[in-house]
PDB file of N, CA and C in Angstrom:
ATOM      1  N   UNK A   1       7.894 -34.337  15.875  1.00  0.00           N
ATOM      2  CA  UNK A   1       9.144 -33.639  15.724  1.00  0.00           C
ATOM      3  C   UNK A   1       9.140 -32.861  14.415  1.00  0.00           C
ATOM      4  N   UNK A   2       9.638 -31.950  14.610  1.00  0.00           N
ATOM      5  CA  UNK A   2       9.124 -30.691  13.146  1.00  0.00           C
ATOM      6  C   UNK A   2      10.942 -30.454  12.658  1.00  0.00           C
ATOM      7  N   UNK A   3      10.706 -30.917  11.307  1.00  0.00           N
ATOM      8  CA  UNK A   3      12.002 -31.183  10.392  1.00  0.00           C
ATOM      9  C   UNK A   3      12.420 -29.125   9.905  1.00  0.00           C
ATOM     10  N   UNK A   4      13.314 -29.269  10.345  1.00  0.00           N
ATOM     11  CA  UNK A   4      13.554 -27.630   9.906  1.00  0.00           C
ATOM     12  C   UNK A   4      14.490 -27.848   8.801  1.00  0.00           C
ATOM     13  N   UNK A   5      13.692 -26.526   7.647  1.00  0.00           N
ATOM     14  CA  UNK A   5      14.265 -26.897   6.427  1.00  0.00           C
ATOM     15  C   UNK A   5      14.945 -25.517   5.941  1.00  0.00           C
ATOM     16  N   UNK A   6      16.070 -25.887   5.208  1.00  0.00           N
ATOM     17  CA  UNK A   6      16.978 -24.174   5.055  1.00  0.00           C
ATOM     18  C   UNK A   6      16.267 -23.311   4.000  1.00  0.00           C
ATOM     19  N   UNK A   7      15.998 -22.256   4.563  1.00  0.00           N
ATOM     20  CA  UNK A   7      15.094 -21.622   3.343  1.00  0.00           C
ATOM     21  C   UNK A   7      16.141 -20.912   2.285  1.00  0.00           C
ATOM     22  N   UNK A   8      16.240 -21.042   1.100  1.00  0.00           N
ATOM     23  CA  UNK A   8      17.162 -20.329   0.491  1.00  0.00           C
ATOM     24  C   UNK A   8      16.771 -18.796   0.428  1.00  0.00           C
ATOM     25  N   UNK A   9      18.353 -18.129   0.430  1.00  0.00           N
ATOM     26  CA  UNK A   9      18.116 -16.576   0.508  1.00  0.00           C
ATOM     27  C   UNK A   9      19.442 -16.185   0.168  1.00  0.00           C
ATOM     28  N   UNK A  10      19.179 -15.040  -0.134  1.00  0.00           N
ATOM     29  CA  UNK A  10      20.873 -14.098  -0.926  1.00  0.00           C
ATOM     30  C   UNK A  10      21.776 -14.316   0.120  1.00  0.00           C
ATOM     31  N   UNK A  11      22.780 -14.230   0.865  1.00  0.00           N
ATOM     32  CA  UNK A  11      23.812 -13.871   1.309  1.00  0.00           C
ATOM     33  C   UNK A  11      23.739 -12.575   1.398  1.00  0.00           C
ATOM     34  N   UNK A  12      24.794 -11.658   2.236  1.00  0.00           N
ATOM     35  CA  UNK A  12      24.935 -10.435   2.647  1.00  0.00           C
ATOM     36  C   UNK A  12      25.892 -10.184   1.626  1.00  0.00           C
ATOM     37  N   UNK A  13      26.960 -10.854   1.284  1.00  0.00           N
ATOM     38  CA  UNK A  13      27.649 -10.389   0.247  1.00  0.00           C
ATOM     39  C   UNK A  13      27.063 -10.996  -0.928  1.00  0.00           C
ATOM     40  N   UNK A  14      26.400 -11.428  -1.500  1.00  0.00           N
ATOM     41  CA  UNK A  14      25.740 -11.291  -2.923  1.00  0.00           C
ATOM     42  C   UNK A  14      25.185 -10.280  -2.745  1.00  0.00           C
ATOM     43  N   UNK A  15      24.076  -9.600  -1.927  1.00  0.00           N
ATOM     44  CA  UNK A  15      23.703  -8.252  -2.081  1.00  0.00           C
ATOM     45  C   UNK A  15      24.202  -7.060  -2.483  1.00  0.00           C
ATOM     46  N   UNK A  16      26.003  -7.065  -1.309  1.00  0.00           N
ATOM     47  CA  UNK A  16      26.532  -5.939  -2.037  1.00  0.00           C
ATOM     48  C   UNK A  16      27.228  -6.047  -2.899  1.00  0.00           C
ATOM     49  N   UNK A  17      27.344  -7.298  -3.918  1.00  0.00           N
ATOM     50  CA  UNK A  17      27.905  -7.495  -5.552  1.00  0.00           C
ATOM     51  C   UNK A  17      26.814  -6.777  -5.997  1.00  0.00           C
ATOM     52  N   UNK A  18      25.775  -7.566  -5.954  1.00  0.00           N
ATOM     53  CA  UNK A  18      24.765  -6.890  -7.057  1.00  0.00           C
ATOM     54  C   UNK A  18      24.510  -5.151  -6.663  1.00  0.00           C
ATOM     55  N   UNK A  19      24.878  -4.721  -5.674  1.00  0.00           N
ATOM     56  CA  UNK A  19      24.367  -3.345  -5.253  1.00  0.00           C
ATOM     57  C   UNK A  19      25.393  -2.336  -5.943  1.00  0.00           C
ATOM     58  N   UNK A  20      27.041  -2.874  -5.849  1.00  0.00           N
ATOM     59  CA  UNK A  20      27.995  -2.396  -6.097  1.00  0.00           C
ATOM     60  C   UNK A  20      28.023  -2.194  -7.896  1.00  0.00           C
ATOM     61  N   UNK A  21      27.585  -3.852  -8.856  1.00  0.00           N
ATOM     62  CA  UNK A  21      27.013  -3.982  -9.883  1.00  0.00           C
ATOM     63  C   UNK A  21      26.134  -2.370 -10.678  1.00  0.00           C
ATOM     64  N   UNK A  22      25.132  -2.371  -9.874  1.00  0.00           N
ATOM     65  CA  UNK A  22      24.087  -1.245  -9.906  1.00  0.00           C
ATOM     66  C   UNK A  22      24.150   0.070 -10.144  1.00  0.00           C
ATOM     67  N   UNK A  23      25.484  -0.033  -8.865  1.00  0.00           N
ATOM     68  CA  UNK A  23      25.871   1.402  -8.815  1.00  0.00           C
ATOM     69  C   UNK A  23      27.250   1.805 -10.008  1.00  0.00           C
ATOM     70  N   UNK A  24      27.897   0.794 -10.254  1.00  0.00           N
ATOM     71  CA  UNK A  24      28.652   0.781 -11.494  1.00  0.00           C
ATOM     72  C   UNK A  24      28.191   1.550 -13.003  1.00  0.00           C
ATOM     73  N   UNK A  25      26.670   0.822 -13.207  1.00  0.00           N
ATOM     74  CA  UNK A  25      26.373   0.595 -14.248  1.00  0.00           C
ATOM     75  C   UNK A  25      25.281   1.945 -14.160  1.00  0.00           C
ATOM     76  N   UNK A  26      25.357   2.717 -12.866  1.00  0.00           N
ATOM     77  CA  UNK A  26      24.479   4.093 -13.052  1.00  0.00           C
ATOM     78  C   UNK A  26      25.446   5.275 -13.353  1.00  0.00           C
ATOM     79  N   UNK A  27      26.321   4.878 -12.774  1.00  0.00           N
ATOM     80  CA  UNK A  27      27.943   5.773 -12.817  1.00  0.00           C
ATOM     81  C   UNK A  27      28.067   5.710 -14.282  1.00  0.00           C
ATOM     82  N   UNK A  28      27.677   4.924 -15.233  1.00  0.00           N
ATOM     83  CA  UNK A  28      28.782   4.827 -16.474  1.00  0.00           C
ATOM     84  C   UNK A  28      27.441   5.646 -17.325  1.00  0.00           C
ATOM     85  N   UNK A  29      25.735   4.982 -17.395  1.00  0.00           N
ATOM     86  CA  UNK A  29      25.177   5.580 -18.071  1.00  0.00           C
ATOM     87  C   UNK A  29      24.410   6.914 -17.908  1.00  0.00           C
ATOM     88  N   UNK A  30      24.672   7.875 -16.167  1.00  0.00           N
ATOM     89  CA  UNK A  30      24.573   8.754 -15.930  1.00  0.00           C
ATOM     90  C   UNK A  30      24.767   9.994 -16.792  1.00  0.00           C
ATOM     91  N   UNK A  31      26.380   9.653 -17.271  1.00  0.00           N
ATOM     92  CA  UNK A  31      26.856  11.351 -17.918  1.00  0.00           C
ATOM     93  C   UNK A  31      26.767  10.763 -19.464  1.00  0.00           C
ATOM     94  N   UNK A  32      26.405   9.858 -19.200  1.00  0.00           N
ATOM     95  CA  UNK A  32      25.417   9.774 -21.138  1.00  0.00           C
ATOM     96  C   UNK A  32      24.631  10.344 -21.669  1.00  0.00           C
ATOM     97  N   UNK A  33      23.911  10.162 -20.653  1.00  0.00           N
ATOM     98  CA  UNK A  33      22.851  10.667 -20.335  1.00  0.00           C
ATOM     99  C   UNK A  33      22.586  12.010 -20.736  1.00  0.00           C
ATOM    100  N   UNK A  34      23.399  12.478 -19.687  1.00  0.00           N
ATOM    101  CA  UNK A  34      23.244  14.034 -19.639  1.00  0.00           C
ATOM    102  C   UNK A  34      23.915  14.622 -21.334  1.00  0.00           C
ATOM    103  N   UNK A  35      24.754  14.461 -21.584  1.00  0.00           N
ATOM    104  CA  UNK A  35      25.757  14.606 -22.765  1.00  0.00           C
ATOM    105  C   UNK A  35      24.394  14.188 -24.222  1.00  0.00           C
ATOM    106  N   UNK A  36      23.623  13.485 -24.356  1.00  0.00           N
ATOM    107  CA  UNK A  36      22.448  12.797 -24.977  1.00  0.00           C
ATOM    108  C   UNK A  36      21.951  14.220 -25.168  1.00  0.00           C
ATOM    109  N   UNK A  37      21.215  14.566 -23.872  1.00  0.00           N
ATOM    110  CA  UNK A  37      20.326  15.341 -23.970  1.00  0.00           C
ATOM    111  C   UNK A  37      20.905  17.006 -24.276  1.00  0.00           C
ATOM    112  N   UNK A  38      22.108  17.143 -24.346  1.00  0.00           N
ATOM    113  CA  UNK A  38      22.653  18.719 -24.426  1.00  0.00           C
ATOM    114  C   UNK A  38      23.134  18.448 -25.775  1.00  0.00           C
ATOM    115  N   UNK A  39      23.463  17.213 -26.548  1.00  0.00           N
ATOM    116  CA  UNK A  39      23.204  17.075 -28.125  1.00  0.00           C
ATOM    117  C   UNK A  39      21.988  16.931 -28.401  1.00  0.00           C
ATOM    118  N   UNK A  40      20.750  17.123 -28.017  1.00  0.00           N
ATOM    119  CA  UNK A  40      19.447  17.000 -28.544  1.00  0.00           C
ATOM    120  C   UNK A  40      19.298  18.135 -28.578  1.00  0.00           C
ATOM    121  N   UNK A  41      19.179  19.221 -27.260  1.00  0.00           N
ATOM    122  CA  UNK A  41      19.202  20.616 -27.586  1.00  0.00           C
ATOM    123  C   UNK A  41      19.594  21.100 -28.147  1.00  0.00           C
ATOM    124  N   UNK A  42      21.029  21.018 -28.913  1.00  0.00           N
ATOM    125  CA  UNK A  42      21.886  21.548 -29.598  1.00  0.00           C
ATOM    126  C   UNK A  42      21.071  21.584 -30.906  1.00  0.00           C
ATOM    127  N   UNK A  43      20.672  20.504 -31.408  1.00  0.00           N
ATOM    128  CA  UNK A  43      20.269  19.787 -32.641  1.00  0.00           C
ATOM    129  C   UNK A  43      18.728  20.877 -32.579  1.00  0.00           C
ATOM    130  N   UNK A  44      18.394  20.602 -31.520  1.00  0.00           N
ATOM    131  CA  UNK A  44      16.777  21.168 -31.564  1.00  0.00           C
ATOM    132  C   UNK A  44      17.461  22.741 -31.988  1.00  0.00           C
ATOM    133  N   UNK A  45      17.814  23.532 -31.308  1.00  0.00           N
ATOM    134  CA  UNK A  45      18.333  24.939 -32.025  1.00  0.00           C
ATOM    135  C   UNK A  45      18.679  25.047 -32.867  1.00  0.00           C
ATOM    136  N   UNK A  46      19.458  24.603 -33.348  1.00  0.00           N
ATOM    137  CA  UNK A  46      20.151  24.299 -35.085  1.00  0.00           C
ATOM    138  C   UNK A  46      18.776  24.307 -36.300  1.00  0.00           C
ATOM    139  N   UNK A  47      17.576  23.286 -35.715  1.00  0.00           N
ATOM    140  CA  UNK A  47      16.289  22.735 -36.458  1.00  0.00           C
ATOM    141  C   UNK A  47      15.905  24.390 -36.580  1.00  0.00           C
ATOM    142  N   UNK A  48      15.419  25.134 -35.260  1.00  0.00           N
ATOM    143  CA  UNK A  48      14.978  26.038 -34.832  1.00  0.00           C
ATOM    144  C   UNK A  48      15.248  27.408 -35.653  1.00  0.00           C
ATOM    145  N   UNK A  49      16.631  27.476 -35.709  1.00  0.00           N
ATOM    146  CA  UNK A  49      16.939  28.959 -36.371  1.00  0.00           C
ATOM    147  C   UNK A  49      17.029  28.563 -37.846  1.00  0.00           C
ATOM    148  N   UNK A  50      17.061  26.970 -38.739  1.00  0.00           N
ATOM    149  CA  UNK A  50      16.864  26.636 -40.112  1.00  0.00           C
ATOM    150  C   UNK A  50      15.069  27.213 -40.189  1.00  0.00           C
ATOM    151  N   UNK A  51      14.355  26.928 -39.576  1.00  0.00           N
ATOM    152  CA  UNK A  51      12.938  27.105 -39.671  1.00  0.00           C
ATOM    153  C   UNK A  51      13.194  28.668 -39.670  1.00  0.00           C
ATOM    154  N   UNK A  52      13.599  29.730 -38.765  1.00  0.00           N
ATOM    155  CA  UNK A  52      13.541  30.943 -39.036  1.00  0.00           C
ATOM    156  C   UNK A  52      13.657  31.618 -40.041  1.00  0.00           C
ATOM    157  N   UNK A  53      14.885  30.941 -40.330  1.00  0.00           N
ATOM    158  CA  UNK A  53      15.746  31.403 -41.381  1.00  0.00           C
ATOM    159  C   UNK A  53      15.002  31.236 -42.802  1.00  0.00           C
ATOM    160  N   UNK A  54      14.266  30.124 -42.805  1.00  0.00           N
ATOM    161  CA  UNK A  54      13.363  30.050 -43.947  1.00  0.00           C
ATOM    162  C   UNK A  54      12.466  30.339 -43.942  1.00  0.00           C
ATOM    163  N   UNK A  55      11.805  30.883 -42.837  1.00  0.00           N
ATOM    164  CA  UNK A  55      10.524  31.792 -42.662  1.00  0.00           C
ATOM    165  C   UNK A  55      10.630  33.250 -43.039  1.00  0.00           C
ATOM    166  N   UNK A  56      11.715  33.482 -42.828  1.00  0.00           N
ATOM    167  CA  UNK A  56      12.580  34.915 -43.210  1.00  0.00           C
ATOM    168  C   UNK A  56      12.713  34.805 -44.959  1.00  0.00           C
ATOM    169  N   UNK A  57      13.175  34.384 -45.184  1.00  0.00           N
ATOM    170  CA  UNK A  57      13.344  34.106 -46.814  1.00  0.00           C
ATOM    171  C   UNK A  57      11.466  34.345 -47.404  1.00  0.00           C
ATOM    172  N   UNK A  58      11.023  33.006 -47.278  1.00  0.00           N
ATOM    173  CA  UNK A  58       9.475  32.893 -47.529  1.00  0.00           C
ATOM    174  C   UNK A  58       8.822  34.739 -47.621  1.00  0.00           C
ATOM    175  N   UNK A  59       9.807  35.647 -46.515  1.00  0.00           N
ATOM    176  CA  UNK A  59       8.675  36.574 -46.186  1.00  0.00           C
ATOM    177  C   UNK A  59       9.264  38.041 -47.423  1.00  0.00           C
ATOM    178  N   UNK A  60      10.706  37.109 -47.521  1.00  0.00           N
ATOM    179  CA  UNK A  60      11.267  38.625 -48.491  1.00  0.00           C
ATOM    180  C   UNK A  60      10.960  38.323 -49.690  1.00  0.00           C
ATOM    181  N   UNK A  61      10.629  37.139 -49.922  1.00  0.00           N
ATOM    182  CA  UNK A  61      10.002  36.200 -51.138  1.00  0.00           C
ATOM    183  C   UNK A  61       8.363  37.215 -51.452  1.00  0.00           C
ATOM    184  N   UNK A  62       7.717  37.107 -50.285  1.00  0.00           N
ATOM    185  CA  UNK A  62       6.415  37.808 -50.722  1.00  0.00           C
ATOM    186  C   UNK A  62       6.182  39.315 -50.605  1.00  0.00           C
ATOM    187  N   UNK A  63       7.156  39.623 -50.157  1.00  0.00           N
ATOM    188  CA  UNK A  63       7.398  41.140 -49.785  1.00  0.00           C
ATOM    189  C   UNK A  63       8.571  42.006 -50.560  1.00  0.00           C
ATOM    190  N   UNK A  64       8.307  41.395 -51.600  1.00  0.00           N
ATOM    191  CA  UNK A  64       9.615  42.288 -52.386  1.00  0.00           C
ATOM    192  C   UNK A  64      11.100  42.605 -51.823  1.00  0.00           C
ATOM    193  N   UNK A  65      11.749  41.530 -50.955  1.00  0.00           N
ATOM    194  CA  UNK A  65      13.096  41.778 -50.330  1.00  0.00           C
ATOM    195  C   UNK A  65      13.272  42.440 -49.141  1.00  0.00           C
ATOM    196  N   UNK A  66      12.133  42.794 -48.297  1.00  0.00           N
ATOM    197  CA  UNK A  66      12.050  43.377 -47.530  1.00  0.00           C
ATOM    198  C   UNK A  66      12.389  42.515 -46.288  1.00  0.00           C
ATOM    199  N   UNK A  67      13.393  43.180 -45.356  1.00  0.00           N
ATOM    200  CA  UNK A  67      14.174  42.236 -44.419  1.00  0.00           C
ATOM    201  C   UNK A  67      13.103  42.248 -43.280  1.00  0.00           C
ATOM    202  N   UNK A  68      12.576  41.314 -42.673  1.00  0.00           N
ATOM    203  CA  UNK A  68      11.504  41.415 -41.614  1.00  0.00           C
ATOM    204  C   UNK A  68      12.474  41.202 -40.418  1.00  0.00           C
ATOM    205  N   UNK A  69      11.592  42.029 -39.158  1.00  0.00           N
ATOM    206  CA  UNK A  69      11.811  41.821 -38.016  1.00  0.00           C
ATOM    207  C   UNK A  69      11.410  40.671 -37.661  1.00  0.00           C
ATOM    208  N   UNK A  70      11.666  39.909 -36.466  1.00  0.00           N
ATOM    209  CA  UNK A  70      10.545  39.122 -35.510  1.00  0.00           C
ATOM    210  C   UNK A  70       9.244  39.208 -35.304  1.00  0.00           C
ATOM    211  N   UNK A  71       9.181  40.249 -35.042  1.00  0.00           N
ATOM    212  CA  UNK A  71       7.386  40.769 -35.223  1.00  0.00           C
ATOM    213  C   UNK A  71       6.944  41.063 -36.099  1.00  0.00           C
ATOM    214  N   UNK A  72       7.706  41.336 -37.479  1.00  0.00           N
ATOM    215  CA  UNK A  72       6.429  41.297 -38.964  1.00  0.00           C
ATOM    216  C   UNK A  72       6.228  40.277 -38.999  1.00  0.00           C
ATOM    217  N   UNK A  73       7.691  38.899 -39.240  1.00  0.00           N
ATOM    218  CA  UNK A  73       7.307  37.773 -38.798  1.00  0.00           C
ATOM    219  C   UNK A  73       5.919  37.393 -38.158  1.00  0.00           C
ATOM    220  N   UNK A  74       6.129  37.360 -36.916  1.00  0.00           N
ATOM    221  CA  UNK A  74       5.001  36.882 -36.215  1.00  0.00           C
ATOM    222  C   UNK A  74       3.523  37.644 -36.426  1.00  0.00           C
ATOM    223  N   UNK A  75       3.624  39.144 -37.126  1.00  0.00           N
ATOM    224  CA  UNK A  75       2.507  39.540 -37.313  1.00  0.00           C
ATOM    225  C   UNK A  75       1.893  39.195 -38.644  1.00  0.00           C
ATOM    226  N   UNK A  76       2.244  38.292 -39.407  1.00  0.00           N
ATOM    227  CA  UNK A  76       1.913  38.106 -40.681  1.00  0.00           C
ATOM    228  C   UNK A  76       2.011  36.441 -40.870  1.00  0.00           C
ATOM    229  N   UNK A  77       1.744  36.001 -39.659  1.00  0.00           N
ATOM    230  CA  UNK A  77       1.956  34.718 -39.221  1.00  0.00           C
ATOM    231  C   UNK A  77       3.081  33.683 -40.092  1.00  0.00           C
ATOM    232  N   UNK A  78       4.069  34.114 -40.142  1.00  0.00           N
ATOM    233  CA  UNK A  78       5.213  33.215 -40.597  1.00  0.00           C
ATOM    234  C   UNK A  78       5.887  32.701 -39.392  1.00  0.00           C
ATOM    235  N   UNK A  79       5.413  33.185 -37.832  1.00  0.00           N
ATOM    236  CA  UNK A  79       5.807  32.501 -37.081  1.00  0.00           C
ATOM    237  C   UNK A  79       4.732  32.521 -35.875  1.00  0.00           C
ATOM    238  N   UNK A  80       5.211  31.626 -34.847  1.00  0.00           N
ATOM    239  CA  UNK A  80       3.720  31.475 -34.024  1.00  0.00           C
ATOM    240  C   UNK A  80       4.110  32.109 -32.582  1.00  0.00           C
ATOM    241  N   UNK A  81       2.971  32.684 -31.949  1.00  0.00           N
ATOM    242  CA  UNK A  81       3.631  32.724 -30.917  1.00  0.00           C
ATOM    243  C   UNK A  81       4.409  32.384 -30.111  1.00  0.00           C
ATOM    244  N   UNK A  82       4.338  31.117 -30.064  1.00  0.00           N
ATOM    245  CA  UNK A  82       6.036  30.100 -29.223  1.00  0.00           C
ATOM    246  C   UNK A  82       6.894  30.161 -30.024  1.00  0.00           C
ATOM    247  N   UNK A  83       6.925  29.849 -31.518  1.00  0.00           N
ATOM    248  CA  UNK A  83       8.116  30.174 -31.746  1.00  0.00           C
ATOM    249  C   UNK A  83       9.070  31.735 -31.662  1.00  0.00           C
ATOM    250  N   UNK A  84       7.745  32.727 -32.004  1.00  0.00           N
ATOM    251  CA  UNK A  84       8.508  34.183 -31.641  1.00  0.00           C
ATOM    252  C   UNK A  84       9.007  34.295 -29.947  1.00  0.00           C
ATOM    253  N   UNK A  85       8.705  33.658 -28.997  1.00  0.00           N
ATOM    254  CA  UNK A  85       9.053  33.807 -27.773  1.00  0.00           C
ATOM    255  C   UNK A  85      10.446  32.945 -27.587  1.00  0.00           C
ATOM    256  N   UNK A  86      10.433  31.799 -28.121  1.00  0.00           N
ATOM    257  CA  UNK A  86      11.415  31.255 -28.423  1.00  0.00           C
ATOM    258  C   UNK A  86      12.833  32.093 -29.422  1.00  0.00           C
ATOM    259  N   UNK A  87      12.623  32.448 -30.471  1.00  0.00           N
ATOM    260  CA  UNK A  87      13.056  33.336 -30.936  1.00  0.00           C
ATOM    261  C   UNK A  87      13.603  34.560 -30.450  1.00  0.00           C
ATOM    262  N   UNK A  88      12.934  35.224 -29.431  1.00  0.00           N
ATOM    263  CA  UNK A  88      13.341  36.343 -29.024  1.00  0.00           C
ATOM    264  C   UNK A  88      14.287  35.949 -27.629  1.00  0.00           C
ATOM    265  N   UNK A  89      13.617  34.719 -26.951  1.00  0.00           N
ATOM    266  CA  UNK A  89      15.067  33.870 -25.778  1.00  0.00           C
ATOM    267  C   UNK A  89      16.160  33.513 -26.298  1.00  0.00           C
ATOM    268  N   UNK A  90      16.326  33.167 -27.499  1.00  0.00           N
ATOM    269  CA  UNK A  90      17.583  32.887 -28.308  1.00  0.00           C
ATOM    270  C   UNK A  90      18.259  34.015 -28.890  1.00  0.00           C
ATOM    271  N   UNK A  91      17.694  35.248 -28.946  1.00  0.00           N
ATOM    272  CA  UNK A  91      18.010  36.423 -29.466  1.00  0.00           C
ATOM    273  C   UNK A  91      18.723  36.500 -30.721  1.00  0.00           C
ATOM    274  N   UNK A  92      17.468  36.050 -31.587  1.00  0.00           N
ATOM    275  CA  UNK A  92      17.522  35.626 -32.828  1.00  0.00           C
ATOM    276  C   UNK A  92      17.308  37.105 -33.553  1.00  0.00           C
ATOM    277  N   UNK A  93      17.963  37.181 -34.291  1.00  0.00           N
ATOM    278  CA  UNK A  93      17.565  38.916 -35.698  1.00  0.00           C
ATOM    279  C   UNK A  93      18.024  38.257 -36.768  1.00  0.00           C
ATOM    280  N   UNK A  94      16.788  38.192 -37.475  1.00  0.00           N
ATOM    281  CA  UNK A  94      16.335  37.577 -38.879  1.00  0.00           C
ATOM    282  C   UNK A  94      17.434  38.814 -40.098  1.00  0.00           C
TER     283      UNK A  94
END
């Protein structure tokens, strides 16, 4: 005679606690999330046009006051190619 033994297992409703749980806790750190990363960009541009801005200085510094474009900039390497492409998507004038 074969003894049948209860196998333990979740319930149908513990599943949808913990599912409901899940979905709570994606809802709350979702638009953190997002909000995180559009203050990182922010911050990264801010970094971005301080670096210009002092690349610009540096260049009137060696050039007798002379206001540079983007491209003396970049042609006299005070800036690099990504950053002048970057620079010119931000529509940056030094």
């Amino acid at each position: 005679m074969k003894i049948f033994r209860k196998k333990k297992a979740f319930t149908l409703i513990e599943m949808v606690v913990v599912l409901f749980i899940i979905t709570l806790l994606i809802l709350v750190i979702l638009p953190n999330v997002g909000a995180q990363r559009q203050h990182a960009q922010k911050t990264g541009d801010e970094a971005f046009i301080s670096t210009v801005e002092t690349q610009r200085e540096l260049y009137q510094n060696a050039y007798e006051g002379t206001t540079p474009s983007l491209t003396d900039l970049k042609d006299k390497d005070y800036l690099t190619e990504r950053q002048f492409k970057r620079a010119q998507q931000m529509k940056l004038n030094p």
